[in-house]
C-alpha atoms as a PDB file:
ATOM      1  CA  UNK A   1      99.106  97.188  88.510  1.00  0.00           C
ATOM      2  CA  UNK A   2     100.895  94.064  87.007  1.00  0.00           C
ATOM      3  CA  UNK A   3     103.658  96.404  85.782  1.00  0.00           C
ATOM      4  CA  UNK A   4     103.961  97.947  88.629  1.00  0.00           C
ATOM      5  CA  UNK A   5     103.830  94.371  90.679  1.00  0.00           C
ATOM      6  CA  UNK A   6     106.930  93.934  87.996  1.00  0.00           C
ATOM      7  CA  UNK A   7     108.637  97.020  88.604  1.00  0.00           C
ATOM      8  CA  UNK A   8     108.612  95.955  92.402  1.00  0.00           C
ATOM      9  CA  UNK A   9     109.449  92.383  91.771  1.00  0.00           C
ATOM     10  CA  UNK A  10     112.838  93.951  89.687  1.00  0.00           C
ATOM     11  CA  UNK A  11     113.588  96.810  92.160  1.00  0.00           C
ATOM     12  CA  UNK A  12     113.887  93.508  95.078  1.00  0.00           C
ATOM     13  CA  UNK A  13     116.142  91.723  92.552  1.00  0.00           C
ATOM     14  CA  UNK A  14     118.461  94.678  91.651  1.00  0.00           C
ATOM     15  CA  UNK A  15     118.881  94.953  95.592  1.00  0.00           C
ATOM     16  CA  UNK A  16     119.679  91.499  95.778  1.00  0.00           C
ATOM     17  CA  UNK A  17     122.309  92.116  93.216  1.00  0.00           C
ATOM     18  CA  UNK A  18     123.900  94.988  94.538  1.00  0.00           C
ATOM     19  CA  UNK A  19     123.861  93.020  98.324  1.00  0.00           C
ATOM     20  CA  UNK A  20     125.406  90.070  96.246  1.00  0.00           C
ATOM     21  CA  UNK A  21     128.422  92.562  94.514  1.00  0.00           C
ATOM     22  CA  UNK A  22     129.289  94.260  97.765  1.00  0.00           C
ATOM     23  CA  UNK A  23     129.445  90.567  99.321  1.00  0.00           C
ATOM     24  CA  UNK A  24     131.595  89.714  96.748  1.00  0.00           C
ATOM     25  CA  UNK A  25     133.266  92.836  97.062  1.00  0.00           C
ATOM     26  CA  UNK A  26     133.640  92.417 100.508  1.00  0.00           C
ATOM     27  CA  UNK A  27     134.950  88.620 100.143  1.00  0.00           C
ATOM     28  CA  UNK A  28     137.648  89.493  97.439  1.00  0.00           C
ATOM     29  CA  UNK A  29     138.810  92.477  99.245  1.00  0.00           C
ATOM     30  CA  UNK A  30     139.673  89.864 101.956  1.00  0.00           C
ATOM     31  CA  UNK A  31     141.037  87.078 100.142  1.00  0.00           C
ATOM     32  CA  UNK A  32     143.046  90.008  98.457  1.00  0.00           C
ATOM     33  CA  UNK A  33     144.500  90.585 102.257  1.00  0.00           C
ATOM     34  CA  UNK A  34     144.824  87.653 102.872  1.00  0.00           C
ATOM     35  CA  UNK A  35     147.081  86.945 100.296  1.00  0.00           C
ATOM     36  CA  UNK A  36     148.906  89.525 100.650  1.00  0.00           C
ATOM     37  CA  UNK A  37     149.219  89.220 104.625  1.00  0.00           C
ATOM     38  CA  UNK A  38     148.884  85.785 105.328  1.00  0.00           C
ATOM     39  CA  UNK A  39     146.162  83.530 106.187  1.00  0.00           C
ATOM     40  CA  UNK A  40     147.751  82.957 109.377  1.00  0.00           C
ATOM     41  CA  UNK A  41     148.057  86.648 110.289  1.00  0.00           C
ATOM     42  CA  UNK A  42     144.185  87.484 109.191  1.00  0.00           C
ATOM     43  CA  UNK A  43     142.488  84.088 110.883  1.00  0.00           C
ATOM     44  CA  UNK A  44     142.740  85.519 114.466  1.00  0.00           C
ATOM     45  CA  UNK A  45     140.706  88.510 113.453  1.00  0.00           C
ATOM     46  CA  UNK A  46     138.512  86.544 111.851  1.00  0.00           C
ATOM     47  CA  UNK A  47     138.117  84.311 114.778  1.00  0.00           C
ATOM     48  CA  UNK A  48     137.424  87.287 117.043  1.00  0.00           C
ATOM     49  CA  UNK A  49     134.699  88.867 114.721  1.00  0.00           C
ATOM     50  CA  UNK A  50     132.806  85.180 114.548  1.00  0.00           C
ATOM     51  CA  UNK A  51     133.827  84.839 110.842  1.00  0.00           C
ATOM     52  CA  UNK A  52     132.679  88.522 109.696  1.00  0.00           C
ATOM     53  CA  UNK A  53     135.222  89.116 106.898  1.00  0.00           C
ATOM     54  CA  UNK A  54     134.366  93.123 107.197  1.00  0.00           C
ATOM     55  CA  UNK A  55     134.289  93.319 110.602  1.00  0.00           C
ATOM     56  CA  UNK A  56     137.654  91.303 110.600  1.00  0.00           C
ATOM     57  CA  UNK A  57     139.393  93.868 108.128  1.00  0.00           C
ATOM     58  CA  UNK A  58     138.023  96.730 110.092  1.00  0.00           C
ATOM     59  CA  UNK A  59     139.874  94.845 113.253  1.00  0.00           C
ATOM     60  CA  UNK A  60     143.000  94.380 111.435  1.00  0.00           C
ATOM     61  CA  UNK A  61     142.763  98.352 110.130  1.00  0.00           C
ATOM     62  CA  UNK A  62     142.336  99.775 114.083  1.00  0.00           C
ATOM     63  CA  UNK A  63     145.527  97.336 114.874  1.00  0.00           C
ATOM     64  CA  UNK A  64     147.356  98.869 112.099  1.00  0.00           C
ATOM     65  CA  UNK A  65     146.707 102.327 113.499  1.00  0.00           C
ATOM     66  CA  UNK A  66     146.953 101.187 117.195  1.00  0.00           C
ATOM     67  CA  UNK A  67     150.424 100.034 116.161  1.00  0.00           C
ATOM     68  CA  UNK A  68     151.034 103.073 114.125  1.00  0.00           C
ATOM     69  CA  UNK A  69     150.735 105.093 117.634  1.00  0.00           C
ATOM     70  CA  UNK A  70     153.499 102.965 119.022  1.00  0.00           C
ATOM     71  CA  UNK A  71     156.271 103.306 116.095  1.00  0.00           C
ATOM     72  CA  UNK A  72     157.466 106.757 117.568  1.00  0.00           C
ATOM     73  CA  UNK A  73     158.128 105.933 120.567  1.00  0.00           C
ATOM     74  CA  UNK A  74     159.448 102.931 119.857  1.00  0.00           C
ATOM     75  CA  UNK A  75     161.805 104.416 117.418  1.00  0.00           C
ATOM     76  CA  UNK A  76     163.268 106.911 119.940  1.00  0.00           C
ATOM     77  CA  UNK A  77     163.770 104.106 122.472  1.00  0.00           C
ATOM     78  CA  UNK A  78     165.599 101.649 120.226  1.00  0.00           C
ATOM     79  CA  UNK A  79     167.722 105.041 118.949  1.00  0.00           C
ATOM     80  CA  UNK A  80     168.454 105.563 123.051  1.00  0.00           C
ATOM     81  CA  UNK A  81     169.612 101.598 123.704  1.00  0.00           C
ATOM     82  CA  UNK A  82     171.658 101.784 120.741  1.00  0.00           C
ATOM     83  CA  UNK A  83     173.299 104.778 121.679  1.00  0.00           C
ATOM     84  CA  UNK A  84     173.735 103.109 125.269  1.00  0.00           C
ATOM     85  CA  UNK A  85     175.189 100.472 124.010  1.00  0.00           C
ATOM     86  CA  UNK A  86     177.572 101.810 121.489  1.00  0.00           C
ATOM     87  CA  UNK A  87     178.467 104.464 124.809  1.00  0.00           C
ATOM     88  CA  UNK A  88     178.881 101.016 126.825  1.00  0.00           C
ATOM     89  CA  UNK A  89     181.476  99.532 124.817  1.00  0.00           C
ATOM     90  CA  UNK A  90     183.312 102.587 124.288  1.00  0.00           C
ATOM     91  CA  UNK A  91     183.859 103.727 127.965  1.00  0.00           C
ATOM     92  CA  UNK A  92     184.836  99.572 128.252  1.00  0.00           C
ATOM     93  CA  UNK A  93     186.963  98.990 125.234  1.00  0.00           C
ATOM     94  CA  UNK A  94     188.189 102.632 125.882  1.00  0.00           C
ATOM     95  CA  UNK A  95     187.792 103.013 122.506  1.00  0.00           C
ATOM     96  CA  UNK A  96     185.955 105.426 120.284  1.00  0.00           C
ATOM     97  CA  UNK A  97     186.281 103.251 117.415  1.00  0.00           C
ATOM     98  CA  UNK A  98     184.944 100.244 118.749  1.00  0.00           C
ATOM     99  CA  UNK A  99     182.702  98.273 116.182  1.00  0.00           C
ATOM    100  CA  UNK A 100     186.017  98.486 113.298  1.00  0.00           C
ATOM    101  CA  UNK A 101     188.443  97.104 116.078  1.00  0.00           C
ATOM    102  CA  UNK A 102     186.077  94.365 117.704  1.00  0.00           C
ATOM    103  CA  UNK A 103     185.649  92.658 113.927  1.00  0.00           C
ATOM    104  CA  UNK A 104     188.741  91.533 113.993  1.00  0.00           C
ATOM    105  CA  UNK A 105     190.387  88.170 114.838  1.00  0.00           C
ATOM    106  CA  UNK A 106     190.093  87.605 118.563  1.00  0.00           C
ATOM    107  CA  UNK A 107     187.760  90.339 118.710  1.00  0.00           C
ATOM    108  CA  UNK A 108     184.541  90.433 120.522  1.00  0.00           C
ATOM    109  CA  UNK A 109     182.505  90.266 117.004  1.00  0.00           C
ATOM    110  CA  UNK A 110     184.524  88.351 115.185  1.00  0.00           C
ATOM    111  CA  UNK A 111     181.917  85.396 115.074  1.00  0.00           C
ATOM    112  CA  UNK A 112     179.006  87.893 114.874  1.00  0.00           C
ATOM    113  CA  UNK A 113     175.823  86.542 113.151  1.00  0.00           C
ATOM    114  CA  UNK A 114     175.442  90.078 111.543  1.00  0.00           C
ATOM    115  CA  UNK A 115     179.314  90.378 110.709  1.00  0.00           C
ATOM    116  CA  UNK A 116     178.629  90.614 106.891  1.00  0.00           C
ATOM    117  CA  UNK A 117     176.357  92.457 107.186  1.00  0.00           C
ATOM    118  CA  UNK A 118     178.428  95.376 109.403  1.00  0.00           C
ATOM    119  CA  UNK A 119     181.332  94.924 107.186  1.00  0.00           C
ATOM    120  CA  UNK A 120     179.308  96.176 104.647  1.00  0.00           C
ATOM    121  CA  UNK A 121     178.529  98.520 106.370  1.00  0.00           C
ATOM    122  CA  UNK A 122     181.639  99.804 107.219  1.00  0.00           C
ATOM    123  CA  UNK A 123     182.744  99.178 103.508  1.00  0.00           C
ATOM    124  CA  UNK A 124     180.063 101.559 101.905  1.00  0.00           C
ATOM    125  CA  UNK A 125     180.687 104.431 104.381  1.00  0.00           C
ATOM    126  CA  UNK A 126     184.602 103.801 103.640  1.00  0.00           C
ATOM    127  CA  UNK A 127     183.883 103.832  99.879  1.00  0.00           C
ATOM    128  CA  UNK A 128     181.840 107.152 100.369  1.00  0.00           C
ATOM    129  CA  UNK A 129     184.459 108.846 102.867  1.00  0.00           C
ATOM    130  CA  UNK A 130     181.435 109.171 105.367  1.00  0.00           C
ATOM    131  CA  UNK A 131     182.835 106.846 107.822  1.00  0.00           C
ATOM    132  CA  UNK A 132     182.635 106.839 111.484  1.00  0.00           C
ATOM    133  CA  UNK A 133     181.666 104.886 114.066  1.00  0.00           C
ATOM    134  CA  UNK A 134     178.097 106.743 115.029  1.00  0.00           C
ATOM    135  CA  UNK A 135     177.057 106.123 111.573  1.00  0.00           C
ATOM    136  CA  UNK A 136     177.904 102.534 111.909  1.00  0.00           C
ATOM    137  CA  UNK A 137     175.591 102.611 115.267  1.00  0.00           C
ATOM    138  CA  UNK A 138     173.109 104.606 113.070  1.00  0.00           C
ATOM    139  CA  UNK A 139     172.738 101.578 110.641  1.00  0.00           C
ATOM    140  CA  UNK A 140     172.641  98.439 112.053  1.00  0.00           C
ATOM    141  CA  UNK A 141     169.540  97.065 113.297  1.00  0.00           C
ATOM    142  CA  UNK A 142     168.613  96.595 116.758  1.00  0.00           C
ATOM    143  CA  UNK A 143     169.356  92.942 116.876  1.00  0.00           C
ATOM    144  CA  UNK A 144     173.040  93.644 116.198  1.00  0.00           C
ATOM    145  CA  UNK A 145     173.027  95.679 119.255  1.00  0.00           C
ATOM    146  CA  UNK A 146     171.173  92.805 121.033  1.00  0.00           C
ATOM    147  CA  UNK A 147     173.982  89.960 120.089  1.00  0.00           C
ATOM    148  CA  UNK A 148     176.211  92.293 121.453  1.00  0.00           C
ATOM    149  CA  UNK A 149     175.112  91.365 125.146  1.00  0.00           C
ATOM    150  CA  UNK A 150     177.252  88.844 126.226  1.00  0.00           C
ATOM    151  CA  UNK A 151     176.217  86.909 129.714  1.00  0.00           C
ATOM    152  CA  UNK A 152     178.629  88.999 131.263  1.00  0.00           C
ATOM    153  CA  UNK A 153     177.405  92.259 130.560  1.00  0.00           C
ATOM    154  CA  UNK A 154     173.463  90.867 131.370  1.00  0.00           C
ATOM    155  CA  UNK A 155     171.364  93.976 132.268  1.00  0.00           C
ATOM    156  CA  UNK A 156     170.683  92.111 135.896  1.00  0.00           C
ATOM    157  CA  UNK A 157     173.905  92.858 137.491  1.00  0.00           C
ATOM    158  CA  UNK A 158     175.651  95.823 138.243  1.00  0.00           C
ATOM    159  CA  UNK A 159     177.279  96.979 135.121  1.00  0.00           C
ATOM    160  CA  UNK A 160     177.025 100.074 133.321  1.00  0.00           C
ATOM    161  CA  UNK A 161     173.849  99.218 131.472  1.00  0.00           C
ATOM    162  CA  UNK A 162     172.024  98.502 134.732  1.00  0.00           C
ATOM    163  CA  UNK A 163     173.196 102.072 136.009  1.00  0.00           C
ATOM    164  CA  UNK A 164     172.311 103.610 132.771  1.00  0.00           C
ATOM    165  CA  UNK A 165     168.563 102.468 133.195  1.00  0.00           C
ATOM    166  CA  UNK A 166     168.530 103.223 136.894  1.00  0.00           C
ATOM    167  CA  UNK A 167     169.492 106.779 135.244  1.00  0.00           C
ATOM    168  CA  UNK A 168     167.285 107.491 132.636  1.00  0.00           C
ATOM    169  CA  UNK A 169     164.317 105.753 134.683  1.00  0.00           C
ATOM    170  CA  UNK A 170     164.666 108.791 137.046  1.00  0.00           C
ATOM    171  CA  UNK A 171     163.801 111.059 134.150  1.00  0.00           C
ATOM    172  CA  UNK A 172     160.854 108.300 132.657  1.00  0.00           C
ATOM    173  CA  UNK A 173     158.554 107.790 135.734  1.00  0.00           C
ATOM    174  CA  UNK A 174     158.001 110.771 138.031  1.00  0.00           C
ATOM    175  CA  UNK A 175     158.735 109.596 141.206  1.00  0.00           C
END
């Protein structure tokens, strides 16, 4: 009976040690995220699981899968502005090689934040005899496309933007 009561008395102090490992495993795997993604980024799910480090991961996993939902069609829609925009300043520059001609002294992107980066752009596809002007729109990022809204051409008056919403929102929402 004693060896038993001892056998009993070990069995409770293995579980303890397994609890204690997967708490440990459980705390490193979250220090390990939050190294990698910030202590910042992770505190908020913390916060909302009332300091539950699992429960927090867990959180930040669904968000990462929520978000994963979103990245098609956010991928089409920034693939349609930048096409919209690249159509914009063709039909108003009148000019199918737009981007090239606007880099240039006097030029609407002269002073561009991303002009650097474009001309590189531009230089690589030269280099490679793939050039053109819809694989230029093809790799800059969204933000170039962004800068490239001047007050004057603000999506709130009548321009061709504003018309080309009105457009495709027809096809968007049923009316």
């Amino acid at each position: 009976m004693i060896a038993q009561g001892h056998t009993g008395l070990r069995l409770q102090i293995y579980k303890f040690f397994i609890y204690l490992q997967c708490y440990i495993v459980i705390i490193m795997k979250y220090a390990e995220y939050q190294k990698a993604f910030s202590a910042a980024r992770l505190n908020k799910y913390l916060k909302a699981c009332n300091g539950d480090f699992s429960s927090a991961l867990t959180l930040y996993r669904h968000n990462v899968k929520l978000c994963q939902k979103f990245y098609g069609v956010l991928n089409i829609f920034e693939v349609v502005l930048r096409n919209a925009i690249n159509n914009h300043y063709r039909t108003y520059y009148g000019d199918e090689d737009w981007i090239r001609n606007q880099l240039v002294t006097g030029g609407m992107l002269e002073n561009h934040p991303q002009r650097a980066a474009v001309d590189k752009i531009i230089a690589d596809l030269d280099k490679t005899g793939r050039y053109s002007n819809d694989r230029v729109v093809s790799s800059v990022t969204l933000v170039f496309g962004h800068i490239c809204f001047p007050e004057s051409h603000s999506l709130l008056e009548d321009n061709p933007f504003s018309t080309f919403f009105q457009q495709r929102q027809k096809v968007w929402v049923k009316e």
